[in-house]
PDB file of N, CA and C in Angstrom:
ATOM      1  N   UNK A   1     117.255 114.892  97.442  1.00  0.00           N
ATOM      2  CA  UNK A   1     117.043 113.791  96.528  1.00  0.00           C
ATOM      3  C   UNK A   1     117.468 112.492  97.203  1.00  0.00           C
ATOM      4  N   UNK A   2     116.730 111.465  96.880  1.00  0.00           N
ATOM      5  CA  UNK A   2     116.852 110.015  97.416  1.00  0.00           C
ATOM      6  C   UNK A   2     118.209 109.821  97.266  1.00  0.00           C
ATOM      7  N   UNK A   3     119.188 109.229  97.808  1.00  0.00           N
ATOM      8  CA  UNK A   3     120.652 108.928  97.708  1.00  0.00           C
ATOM      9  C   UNK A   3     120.546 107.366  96.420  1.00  0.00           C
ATOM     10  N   UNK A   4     119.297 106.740  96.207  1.00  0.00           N
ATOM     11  CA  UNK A   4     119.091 105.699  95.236  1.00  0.00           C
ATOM     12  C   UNK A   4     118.826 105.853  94.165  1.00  0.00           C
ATOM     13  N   UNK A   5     117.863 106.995  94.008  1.00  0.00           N
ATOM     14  CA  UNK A   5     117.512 107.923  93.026  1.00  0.00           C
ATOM     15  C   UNK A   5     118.729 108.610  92.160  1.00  0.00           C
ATOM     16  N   UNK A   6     119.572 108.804  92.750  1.00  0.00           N
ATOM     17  CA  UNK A   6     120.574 109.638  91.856  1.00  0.00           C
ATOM     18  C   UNK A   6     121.436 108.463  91.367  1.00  0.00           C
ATOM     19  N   UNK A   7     121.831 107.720  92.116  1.00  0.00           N
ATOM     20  CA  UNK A   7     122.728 106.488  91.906  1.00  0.00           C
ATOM     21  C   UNK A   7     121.790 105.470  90.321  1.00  0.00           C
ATOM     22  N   UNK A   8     120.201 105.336  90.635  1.00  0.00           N
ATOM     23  CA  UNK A   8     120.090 105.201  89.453  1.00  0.00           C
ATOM     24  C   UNK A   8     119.691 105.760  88.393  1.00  0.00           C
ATOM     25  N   UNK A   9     119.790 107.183  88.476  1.00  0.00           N
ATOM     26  CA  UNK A   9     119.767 107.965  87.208  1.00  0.00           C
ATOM     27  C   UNK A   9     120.668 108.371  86.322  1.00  0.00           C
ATOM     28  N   UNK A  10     122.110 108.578  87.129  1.00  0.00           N
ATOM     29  CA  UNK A  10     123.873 108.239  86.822  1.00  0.00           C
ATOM     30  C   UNK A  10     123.133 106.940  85.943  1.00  0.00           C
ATOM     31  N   UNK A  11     123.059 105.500  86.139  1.00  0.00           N
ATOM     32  CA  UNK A  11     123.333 104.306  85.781  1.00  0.00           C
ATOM     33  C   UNK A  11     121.967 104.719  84.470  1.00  0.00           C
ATOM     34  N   UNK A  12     120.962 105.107  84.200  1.00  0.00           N
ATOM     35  CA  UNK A  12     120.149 105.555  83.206  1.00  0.00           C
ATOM     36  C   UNK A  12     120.991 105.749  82.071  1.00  0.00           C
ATOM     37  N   UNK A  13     121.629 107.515  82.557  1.00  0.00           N
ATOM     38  CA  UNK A  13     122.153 108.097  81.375  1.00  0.00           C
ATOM     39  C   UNK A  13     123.349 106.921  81.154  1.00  0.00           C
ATOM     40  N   UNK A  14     124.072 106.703  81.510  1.00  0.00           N
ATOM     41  CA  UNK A  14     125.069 105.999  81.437  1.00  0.00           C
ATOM     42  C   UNK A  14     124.718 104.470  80.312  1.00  0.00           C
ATOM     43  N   UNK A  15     123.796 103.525  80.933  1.00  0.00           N
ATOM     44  CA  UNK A  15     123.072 102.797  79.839  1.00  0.00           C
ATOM     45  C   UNK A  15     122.943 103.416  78.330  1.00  0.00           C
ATOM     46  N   UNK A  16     122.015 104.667  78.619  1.00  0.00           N
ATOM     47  CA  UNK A  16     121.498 105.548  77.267  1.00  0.00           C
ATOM     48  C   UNK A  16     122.479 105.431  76.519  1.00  0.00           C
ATOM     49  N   UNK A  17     123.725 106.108  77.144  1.00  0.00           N
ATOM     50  CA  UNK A  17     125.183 106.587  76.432  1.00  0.00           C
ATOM     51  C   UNK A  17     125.996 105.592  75.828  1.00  0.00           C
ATOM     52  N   UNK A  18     125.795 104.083  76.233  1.00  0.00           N
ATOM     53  CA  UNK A  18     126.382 103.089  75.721  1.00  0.00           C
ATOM     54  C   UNK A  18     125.664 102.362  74.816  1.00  0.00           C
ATOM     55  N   UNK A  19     124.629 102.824  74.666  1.00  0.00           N
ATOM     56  CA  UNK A  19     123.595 101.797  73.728  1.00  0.00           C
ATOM     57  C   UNK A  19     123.927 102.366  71.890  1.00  0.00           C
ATOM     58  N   UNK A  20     124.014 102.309  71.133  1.00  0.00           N
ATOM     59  CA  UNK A  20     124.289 102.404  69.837  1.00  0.00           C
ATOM     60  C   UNK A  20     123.045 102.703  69.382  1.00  0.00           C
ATOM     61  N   UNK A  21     122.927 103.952  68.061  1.00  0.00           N
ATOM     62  CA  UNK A  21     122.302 105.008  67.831  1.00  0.00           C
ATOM     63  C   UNK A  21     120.928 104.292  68.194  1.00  0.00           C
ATOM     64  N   UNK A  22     120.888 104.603  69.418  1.00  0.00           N
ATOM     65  CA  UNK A  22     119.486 105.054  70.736  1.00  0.00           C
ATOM     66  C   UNK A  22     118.760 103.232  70.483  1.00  0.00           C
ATOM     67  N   UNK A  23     119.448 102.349  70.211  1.00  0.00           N
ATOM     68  CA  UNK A  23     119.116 100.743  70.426  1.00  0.00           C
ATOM     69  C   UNK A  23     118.994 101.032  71.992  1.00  0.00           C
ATOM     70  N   UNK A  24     117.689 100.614  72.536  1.00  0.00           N
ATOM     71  CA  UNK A  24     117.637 100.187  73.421  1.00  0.00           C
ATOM     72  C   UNK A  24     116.831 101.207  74.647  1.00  0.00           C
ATOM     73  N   UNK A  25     116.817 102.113  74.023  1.00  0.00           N
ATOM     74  CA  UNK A  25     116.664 103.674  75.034  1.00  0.00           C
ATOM     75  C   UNK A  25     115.572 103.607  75.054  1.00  0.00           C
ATOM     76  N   UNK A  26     114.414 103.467  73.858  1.00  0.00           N
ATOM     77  CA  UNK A  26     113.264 103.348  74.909  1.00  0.00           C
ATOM     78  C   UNK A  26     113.050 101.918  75.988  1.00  0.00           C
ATOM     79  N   UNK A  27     112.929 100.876  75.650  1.00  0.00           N
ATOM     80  CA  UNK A  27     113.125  99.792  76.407  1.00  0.00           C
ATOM     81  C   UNK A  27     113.618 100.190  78.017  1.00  0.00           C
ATOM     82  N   UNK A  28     114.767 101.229  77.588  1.00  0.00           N
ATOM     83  CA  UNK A  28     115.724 101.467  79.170  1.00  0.00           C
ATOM     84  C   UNK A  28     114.692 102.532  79.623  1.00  0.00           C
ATOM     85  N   UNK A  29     113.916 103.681  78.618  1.00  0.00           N
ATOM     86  CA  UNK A  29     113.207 104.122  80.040  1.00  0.00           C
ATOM     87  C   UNK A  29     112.189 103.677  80.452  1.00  0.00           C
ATOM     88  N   UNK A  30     111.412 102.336  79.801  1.00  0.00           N
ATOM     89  CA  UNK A  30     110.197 101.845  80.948  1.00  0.00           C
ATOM     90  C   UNK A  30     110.827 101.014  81.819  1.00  0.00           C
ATOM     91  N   UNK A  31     112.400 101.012  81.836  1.00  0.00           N
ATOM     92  CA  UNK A  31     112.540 100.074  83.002  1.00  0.00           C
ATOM     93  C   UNK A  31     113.119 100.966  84.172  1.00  0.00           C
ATOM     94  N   UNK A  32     113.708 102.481  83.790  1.00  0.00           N
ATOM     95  CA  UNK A  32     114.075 103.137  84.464  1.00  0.00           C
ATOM     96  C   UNK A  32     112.841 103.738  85.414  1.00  0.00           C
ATOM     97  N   UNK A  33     111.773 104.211  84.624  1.00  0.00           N
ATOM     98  CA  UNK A  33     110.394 104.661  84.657  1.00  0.00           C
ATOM     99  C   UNK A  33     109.870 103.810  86.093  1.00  0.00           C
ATOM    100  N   UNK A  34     109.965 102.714  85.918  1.00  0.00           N
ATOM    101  CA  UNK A  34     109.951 101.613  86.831  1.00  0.00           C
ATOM    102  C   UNK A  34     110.376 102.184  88.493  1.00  0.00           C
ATOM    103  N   UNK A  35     111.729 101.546  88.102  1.00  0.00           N
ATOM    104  CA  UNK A  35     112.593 101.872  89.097  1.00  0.00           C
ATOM    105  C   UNK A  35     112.351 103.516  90.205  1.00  0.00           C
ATOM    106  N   UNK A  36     112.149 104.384  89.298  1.00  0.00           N
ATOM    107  CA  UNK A  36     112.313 105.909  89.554  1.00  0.00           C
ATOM    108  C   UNK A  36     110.932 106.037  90.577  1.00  0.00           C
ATOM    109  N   UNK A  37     109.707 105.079  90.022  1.00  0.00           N
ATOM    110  CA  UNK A  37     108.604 105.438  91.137  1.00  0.00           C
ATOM    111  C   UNK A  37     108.957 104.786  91.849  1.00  0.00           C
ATOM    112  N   UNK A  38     109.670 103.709  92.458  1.00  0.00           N
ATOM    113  CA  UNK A  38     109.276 103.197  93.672  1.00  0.00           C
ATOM    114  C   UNK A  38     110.504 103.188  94.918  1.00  0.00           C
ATOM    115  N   UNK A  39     110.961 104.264  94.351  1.00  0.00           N
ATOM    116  CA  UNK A  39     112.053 105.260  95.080  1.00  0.00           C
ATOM    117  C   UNK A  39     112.039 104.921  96.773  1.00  0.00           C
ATOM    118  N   UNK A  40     113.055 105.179  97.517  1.00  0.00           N
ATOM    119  CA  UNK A  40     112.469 105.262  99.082  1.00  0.00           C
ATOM    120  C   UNK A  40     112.995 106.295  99.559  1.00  0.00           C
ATOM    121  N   UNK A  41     112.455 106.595 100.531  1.00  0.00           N
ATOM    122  CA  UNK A  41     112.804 108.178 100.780  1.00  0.00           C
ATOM    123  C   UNK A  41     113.041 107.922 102.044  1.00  0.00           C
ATOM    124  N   UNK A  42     114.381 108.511 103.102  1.00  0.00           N
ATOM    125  CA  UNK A  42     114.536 108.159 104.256  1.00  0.00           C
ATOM    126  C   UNK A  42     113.868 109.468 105.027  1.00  0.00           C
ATOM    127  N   UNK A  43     114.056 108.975 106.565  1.00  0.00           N
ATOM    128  CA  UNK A  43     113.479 110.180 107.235  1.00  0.00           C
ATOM    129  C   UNK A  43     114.258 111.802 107.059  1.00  0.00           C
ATOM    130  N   UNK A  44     115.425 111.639 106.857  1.00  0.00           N
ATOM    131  CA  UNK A  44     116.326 112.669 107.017  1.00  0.00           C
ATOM    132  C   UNK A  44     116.331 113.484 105.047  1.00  0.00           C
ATOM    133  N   UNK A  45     115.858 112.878 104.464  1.00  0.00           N
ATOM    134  CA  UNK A  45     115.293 113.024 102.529  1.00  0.00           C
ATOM    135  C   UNK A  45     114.220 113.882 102.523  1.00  0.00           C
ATOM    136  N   UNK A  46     114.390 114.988 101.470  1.00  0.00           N
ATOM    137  CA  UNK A  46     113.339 115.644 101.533  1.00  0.00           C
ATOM    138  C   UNK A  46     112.455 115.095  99.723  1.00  0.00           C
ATOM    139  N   UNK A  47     111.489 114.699 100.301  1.00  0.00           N
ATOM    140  CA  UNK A  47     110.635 114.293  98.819  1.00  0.00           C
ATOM    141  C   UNK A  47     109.538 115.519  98.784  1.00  0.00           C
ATOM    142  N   UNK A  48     110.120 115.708  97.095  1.00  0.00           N
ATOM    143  CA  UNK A  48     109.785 117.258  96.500  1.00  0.00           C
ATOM    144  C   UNK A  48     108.056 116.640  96.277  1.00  0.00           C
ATOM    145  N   UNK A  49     107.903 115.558  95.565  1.00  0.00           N
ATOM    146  CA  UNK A  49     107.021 115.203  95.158  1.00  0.00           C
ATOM    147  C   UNK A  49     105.504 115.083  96.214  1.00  0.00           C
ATOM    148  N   UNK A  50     106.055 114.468  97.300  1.00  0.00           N
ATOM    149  CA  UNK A  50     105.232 114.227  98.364  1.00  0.00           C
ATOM    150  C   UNK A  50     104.710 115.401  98.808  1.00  0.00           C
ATOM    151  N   UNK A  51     105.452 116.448  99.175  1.00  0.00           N
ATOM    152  CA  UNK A  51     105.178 117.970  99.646  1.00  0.00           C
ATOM    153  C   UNK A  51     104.358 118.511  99.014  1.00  0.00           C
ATOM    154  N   UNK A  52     104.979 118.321  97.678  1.00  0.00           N
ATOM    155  CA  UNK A  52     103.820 119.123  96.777  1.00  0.00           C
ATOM    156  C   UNK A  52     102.364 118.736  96.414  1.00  0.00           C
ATOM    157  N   UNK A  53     102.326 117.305  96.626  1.00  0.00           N
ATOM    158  CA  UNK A  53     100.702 116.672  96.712  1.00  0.00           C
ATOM    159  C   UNK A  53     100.016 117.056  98.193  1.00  0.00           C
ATOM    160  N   UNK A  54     100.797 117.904  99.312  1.00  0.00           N
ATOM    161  CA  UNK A  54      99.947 117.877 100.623  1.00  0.00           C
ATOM    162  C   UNK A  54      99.972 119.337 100.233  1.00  0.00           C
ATOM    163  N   UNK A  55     100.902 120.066 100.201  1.00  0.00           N
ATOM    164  CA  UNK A  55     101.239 121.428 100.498  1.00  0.00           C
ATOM    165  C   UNK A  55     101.042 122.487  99.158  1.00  0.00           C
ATOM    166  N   UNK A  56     101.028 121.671  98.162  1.00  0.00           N
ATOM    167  CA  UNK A  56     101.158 122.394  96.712  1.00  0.00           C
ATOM    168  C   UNK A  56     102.185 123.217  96.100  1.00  0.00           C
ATOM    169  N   UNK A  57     102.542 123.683  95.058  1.00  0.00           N
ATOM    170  CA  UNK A  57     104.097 123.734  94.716  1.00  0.00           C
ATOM    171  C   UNK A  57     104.836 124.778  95.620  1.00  0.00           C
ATOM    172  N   UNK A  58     104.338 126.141  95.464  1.00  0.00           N
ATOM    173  CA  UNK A  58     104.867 126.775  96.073  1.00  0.00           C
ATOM    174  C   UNK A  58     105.330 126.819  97.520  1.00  0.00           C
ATOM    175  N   UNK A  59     104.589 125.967  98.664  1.00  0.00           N
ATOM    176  CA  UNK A  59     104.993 125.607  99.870  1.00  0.00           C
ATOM    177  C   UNK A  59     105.483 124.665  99.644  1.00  0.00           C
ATOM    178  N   UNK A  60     106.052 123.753  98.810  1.00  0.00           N
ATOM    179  CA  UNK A  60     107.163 122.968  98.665  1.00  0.00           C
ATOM    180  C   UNK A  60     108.207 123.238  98.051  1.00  0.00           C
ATOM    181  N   UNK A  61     108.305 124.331  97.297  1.00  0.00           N
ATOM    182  CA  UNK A  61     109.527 124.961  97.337  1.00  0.00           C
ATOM    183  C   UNK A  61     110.051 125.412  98.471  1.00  0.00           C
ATOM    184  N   UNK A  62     109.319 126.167  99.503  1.00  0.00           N
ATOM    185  CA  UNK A  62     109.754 126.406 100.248  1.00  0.00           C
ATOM    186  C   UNK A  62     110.414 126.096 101.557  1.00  0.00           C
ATOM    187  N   UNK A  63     109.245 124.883 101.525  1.00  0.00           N
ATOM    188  CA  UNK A  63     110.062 123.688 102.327  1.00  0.00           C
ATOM    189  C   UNK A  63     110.996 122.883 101.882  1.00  0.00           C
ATOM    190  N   UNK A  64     111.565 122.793 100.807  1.00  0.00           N
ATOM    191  CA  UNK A  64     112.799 122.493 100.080  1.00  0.00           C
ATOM    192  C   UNK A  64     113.814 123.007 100.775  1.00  0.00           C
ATOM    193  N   UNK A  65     113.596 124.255 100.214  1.00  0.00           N
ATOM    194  CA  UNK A  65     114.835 125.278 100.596  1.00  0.00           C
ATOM    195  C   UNK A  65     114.871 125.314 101.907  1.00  0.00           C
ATOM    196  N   UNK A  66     114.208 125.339 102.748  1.00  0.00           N
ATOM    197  CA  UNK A  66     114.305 125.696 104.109  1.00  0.00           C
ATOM    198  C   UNK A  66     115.256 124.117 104.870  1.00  0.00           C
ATOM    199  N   UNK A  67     114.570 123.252 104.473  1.00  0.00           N
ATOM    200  CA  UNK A  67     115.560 121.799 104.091  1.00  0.00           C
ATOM    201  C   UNK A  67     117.120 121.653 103.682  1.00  0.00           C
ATOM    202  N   UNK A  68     117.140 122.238 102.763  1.00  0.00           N
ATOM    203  CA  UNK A  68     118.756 121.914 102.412  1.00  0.00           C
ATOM    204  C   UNK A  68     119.158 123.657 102.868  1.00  0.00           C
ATOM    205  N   UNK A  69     118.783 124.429 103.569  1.00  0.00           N
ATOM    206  CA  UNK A  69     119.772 125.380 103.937  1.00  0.00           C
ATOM    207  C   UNK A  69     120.766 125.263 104.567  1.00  0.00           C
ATOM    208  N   UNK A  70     121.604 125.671 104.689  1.00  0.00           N
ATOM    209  CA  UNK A  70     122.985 125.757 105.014  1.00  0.00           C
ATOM    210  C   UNK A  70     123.401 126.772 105.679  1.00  0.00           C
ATOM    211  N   UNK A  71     123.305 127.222 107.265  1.00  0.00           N
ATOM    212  CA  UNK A  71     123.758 128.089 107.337  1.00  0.00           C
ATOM    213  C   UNK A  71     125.063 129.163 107.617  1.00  0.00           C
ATOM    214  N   UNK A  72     125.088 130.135 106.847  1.00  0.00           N
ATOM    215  CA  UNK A  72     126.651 130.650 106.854  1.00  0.00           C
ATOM    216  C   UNK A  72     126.909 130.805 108.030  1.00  0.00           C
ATOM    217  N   UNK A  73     128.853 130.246 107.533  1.00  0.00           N
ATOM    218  CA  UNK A  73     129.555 130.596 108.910  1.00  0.00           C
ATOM    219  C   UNK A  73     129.958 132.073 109.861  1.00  0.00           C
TER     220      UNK A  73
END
C-alpha cells in the first residue's frame, strides 16, 4: 500500500469520527474519494489495482504475495 494512501485514510476515518452524528461524512468522502485516486505509487509499492487491470485478479494476488513475502529465518 502507498505509504500516502494509508496516512490519508487514518486522517478519513479520523475526520468521520469527529464530525457529529455523520455532519459532514458525505462531503468528507467526495473529498477523500478525490484524494484516494490520485494516489502515487513508488517504484519499490506494489499497486494491487494496476496489476489487476494488466494481469487480472488472480495473478495479482499472486504477485502481491510474492511482493510482500518475507522470508523465514
Amino acid at each position: 500500500m502507498p505509504a500516502d494512501g494509508i496516512v490519508l485514510a487514518k486522517e478519513a476515518f479520523r475526520l468521520v469520527e469527529r464530525t457529529q452524528a455523520y455532519q459532514g461524512e458525505e462531503v468528507a468522502s467526495y473529498l477523500f474519494h478525490a484524494f484516494g485516486t490520485n494516489l502515487r505509487f513508488e517504484d519499490d509499492e506494489f499497486n494491487f489495482m494496476k496489476a489487476r487491470t494488466e494481469h487480472g485478479v488472480k495473478r495479482a494476488f499472486q504477485l502481491r504475495d510474492e511482493h510482500f513475502e518475507i522470508p523465514e529465518p
